[in-house]
Protein backbone atom coordinates (compact mmCIF):
# COMPACT_ATOMS: atom_id res chain seq x y z
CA UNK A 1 -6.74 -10.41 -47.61
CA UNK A 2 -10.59 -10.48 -48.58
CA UNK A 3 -11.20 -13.44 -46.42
CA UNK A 4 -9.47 -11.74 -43.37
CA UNK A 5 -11.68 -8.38 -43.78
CA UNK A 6 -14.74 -11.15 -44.91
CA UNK A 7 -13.97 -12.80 -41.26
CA UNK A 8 -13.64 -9.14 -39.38
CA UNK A 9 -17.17 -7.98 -40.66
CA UNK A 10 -18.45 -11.00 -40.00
CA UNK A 11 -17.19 -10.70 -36.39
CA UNK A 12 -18.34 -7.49 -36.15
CA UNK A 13 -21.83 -8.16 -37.53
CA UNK A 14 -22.21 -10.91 -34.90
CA UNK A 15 -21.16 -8.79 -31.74
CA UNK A 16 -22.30 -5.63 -32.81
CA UNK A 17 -26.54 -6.58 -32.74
CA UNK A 18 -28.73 -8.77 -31.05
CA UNK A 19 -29.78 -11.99 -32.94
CA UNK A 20 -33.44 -10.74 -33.07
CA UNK A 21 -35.46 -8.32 -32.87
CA UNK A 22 -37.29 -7.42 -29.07
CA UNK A 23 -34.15 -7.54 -28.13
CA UNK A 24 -31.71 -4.50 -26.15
CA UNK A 25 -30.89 -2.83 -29.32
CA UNK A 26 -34.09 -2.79 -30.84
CA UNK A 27 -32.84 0.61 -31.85
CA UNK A 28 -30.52 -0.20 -34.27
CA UNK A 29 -32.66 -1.84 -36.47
CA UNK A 30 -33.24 -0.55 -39.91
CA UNK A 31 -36.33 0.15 -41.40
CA UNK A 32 -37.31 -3.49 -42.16
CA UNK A 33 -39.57 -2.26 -46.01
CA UNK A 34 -35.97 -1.75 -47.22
CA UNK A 35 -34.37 -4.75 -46.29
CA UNK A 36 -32.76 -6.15 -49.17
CA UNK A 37 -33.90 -9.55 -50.36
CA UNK A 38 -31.33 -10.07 -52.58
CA UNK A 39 -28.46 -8.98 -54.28
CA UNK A 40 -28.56 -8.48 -58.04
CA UNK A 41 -31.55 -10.78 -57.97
CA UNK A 42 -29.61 -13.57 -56.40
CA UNK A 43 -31.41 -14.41 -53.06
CA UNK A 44 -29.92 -14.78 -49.51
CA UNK A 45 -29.25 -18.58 -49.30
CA UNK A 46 -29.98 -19.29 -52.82
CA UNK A 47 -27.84 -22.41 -53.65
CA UNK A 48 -24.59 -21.75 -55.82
CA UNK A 49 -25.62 -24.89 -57.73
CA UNK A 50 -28.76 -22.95 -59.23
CA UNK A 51 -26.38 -20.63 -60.84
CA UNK A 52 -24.35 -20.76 -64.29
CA UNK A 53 -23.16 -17.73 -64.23
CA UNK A 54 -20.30 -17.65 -61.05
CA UNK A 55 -17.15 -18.33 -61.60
CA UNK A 56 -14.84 -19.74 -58.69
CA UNK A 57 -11.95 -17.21 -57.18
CA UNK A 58 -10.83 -19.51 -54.27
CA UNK A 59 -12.22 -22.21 -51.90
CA UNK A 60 -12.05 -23.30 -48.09
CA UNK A 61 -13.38 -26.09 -48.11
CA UNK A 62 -12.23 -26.81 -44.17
CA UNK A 63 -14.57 -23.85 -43.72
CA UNK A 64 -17.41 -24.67 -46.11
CA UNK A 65 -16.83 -21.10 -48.05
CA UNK A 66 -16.67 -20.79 -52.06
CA UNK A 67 -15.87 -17.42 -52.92
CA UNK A 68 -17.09 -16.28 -56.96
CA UNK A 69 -17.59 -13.46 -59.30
CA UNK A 70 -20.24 -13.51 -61.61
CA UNK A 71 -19.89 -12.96 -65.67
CA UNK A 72 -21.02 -10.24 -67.36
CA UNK A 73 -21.55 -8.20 -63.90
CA UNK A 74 -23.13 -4.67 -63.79
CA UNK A 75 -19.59 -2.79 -62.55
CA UNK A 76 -21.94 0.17 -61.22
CA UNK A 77 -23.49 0.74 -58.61
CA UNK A 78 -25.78 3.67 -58.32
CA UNK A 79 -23.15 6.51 -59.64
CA UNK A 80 -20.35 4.26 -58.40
CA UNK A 81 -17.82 2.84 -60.52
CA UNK A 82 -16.84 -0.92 -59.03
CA UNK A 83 -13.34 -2.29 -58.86
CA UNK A 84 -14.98 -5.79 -57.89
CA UNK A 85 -18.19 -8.01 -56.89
CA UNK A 86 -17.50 -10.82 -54.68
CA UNK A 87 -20.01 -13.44 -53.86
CA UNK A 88 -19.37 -15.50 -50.97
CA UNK A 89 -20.95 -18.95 -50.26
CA UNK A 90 -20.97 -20.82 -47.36
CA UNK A 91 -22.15 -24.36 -47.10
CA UNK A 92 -23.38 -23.45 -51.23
CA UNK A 93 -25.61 -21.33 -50.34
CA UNK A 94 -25.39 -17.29 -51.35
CA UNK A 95 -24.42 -15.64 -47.41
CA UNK A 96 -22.59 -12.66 -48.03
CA UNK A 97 -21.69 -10.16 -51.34
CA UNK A 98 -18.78 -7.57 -51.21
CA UNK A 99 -18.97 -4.56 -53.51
CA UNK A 100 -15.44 -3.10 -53.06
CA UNK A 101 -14.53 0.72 -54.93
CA UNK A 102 -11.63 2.36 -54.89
CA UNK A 103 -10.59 6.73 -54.36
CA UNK A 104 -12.75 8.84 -52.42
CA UNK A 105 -15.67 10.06 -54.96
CA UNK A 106 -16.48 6.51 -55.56
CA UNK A 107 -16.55 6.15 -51.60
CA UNK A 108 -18.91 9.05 -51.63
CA UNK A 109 -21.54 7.53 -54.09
CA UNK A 110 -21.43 4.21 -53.07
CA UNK A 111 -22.18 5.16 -49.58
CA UNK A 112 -25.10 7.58 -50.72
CA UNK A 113 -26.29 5.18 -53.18
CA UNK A 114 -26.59 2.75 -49.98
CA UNK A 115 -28.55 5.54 -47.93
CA UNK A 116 -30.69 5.86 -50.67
CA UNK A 117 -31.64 2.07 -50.85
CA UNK A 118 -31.91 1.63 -47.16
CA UNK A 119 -32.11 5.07 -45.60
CA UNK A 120 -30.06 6.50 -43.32
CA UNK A 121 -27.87 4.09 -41.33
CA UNK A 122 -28.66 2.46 -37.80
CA UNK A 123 -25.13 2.96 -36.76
CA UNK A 124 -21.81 4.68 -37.10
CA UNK A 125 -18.50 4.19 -35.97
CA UNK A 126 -15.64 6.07 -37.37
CA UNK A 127 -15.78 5.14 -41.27
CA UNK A 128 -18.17 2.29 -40.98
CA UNK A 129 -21.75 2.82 -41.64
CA UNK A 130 -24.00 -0.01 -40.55
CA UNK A 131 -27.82 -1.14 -41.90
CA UNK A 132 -29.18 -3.65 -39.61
CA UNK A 133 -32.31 -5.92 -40.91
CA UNK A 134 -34.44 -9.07 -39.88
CA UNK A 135 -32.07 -10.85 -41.90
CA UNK A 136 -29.35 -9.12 -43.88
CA UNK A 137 -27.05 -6.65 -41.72
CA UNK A 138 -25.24 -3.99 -44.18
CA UNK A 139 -21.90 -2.37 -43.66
CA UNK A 140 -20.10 0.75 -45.29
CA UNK A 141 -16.42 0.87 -44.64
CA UNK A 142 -13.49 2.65 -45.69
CA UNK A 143 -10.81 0.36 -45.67
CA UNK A 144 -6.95 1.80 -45.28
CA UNK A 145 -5.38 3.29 -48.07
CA UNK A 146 -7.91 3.99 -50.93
CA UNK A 147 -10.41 1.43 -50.76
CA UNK A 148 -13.94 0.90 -49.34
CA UNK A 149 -15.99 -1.73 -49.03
CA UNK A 150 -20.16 -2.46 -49.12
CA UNK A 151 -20.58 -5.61 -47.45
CA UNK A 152 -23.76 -7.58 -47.51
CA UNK A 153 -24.12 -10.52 -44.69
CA UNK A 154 -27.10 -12.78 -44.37
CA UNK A 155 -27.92 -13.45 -40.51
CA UNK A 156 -31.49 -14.57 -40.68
CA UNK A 157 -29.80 -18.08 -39.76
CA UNK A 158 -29.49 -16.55 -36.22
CA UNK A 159 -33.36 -15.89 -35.36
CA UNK A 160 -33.54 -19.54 -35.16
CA UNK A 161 -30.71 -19.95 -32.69
């Protein structure tokens, strides 16, 4: 299930905004001074092999991802309490982090905890909330049923493309 929404967002990310900036679009970007440079002081495309602290919850290896959590994590975010952190490697390298809370008030402060990180968002559709950057695009959803999702996806690979 998370690598089928993992795969969606990605999708979405992808189609959604232009590759770089000067583009159509231009409008959509965030303001760049809040771009995040990491999560949890893990940087975008840091390798997994720097780290001692993951710990493996599945593998493609036909598609170069290694999905982890990390020990001892902060279950908080802002006033949010955290059902679960997932870290998501592709080719080793750190690419994309889902912060995933569960029942509406934790909805509620995990997307105003993202607002206040990275100001108001660039986009909205329905219940997704989306944070475009240089390199890191940023998307609030509510998932169906009683979960909702932060997710995190590096794209400064696709300036160079």
């Amino acid at each position: 299930m998370k690598k089928l929404v993992s795969s969606l967002v990605i999708s979405v990310f992808i189609l959604a905004f232009p590759a770089t900036a000067g583009q159509a679009g231009e409008e959509y970007m965030a303001d760049t001074a809040m771009e995040p440079a990491d999560f949890r002081g893990i940087k975008w495309q840091q390798p997994l092999s720097s780290l001692t602290d993951m710990e493996e919850l599945y593998r493609d290896d036909e598609a170069g991802e290694i999905a982890c959590s990390r020990q001892g994590e902060d279950m908080t975010f802002g006033g949010a309490s955290l059902s679960s952190v997932e870290y998501i490697f592709f080719d080793g390298r750190l690419s994309n982090v889902s912060v995933v809370v569960k029942g509406a008030k934790e909805a509620k402060s995990l997307l105003e905890e993202a607002r206040a990180l990275y100001g108001r968002e660039t986009l909205k559709n329905g219940d997704d909330y989306y944070w475009r950057f240089t390199d890191v695009a940023v998307m609030f959803s509510k998932e169906p049923g009683d979960q909702s999702v932060l997710f995190y996806q590096y794209i400064g690979f696709m300036r160079n493309r």
